[in-house]
Protein backbone atom coordinates (compact mmCIF):
# COMPACT_ATOMS: atom_id res chain seq x y z
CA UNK A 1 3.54 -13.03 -19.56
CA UNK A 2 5.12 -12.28 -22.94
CA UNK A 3 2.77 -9.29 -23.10
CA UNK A 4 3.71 -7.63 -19.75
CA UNK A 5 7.08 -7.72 -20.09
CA UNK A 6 6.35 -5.95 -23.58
CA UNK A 7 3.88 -3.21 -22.29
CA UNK A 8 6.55 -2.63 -19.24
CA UNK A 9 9.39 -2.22 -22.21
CA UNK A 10 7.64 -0.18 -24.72
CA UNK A 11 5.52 2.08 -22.35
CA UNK A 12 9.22 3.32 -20.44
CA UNK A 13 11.16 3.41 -23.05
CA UNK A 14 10.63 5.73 -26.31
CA UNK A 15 14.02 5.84 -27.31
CA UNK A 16 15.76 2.23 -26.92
CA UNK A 17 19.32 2.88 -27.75
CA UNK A 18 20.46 3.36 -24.65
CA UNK A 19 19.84 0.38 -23.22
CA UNK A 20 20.44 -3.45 -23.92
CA UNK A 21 16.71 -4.38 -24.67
CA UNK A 22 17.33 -8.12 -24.29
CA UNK A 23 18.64 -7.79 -21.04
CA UNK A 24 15.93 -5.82 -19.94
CA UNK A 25 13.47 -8.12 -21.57
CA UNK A 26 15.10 -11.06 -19.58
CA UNK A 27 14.84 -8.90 -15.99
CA UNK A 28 11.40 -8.45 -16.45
CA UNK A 29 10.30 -11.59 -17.90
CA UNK A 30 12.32 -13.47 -15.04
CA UNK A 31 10.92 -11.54 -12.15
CA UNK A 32 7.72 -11.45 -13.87
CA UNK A 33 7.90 -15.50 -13.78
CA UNK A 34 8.81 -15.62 -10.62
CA UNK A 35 5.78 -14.14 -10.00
CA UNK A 36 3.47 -16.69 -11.50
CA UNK A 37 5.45 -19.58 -10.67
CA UNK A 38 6.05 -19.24 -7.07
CA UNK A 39 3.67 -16.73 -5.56
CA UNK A 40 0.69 -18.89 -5.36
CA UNK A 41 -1.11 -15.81 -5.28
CA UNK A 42 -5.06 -15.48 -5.89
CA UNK A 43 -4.93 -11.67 -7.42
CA UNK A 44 -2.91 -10.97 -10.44
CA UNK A 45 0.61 -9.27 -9.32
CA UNK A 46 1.33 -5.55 -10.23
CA UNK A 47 3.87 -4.37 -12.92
CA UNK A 48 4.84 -0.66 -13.16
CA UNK A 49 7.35 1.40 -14.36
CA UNK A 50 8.44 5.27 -14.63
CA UNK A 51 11.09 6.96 -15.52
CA UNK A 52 12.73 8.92 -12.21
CA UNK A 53 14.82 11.43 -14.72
CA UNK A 54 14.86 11.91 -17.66
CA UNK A 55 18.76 13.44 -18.11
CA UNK A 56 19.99 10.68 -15.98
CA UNK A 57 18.31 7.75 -17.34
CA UNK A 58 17.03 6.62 -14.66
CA UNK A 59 13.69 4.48 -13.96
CA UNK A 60 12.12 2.74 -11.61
CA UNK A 61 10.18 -0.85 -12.23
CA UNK A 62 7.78 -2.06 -9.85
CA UNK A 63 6.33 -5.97 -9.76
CA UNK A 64 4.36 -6.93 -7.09
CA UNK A 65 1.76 -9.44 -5.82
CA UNK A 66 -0.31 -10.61 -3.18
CA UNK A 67 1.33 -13.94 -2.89
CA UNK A 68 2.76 -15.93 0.06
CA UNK A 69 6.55 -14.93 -0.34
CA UNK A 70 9.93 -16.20 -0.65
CA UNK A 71 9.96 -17.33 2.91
CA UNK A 72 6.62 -19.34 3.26
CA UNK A 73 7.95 -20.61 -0.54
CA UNK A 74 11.08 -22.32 0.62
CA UNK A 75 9.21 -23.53 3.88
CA UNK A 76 6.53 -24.94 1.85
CA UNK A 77 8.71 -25.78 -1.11
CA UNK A 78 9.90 -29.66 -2.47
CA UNK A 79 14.27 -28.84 -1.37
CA UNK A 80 14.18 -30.31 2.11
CA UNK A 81 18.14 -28.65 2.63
CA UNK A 82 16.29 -25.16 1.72
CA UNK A 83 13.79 -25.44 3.89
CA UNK A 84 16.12 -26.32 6.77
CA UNK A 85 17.89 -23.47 6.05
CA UNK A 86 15.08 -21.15 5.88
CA UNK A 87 14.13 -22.66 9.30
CA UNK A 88 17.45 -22.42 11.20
CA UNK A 89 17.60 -18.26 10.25
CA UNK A 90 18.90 -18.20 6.75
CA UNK A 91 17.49 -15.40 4.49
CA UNK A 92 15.45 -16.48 1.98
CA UNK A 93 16.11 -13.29 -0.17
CA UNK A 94 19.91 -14.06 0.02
CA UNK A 95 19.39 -17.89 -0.88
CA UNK A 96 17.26 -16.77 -4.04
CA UNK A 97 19.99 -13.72 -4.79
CA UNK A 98 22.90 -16.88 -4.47
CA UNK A 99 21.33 -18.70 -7.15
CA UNK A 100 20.91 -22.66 -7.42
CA UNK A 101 18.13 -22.59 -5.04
CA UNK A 102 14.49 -23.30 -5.88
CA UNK A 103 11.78 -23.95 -3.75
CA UNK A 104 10.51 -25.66 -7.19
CA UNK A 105 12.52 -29.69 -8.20
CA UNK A 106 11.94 -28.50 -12.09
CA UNK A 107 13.45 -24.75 -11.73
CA UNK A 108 16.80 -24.14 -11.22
CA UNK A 109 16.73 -20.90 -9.08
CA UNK A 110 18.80 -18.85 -11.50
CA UNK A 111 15.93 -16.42 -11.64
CA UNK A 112 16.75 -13.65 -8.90
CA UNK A 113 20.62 -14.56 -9.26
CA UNK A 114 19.92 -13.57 -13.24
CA UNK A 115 18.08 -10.71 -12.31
CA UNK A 116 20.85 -9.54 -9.65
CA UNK A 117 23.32 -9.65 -12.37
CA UNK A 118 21.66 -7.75 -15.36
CA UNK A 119 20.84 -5.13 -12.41
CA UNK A 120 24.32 -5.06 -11.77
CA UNK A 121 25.67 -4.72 -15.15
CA UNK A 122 23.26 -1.55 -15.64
CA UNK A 123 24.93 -0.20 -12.98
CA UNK A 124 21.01 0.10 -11.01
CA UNK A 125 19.85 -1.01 -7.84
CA UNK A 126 17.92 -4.03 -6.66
CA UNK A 127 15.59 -3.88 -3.93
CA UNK A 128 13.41 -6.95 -2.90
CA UNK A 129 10.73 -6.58 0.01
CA UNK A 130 8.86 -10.13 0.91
């Protein structure tokens, strides 16, 4: 995982003062996680990135996979209250952005909260399809 976060880092970025580099390190290693923790998928996931302008700053990062998403997660998942939720109507990419909640007993479900946040504090965008 450890490499993929660094090939995403270095292969967008040639000039790194611009940004906080731990912060994007921890975006991309926590949705990257995500990824490999809770997608149960059989392919390996996708991770892209490009850079949408150049005088702008702005870039674009892509990771994907094949897996069975956050909604069949929390239905299949070990939090019985979650999976209630999930069941009565409740959004499973809102429950993930609220943080706390983890389809997962061991994980804490801070992932897509921290990831909201250090998208935030770039002043970027977030969008999550599942």
């Amino acid at each position: 995982m450890e490499q993929a976060v660094k090939d995403v880092v270095e292969n967008i970025f040639e000039d790194y003062s611009h940004i906080n580099v731990e912060a994007f390190r921890k975006l991309i290693s926590e949705l990257t996680e995500n990824v490999l923790v809770h997608s149960e998928a059989i392919y390996p996931g996708y991770t892209g990135a490009r850079q949408l302008s150049q005088k702008e700053m702005t870039y674009e990062i892509t990771i994907a996979d094949s897996g069975i998403g956050l909604t069949e997660s929390y239905l299949s998942g070990e939090d019985d209250d979650l999976r209630r939720r999930v069941e009565r109507g409740a959004s499973a990419i809102d429950l993930a952005m609220e943080g706390l909640n983890s389809s997962k007993k061991l994980h804490k479900g801070f992932g897509f909260w921290i990831v909201k946040r250090l998208v935030e504090e770039a002043r970027g965008s977030l969008q999550i399809i599942s």
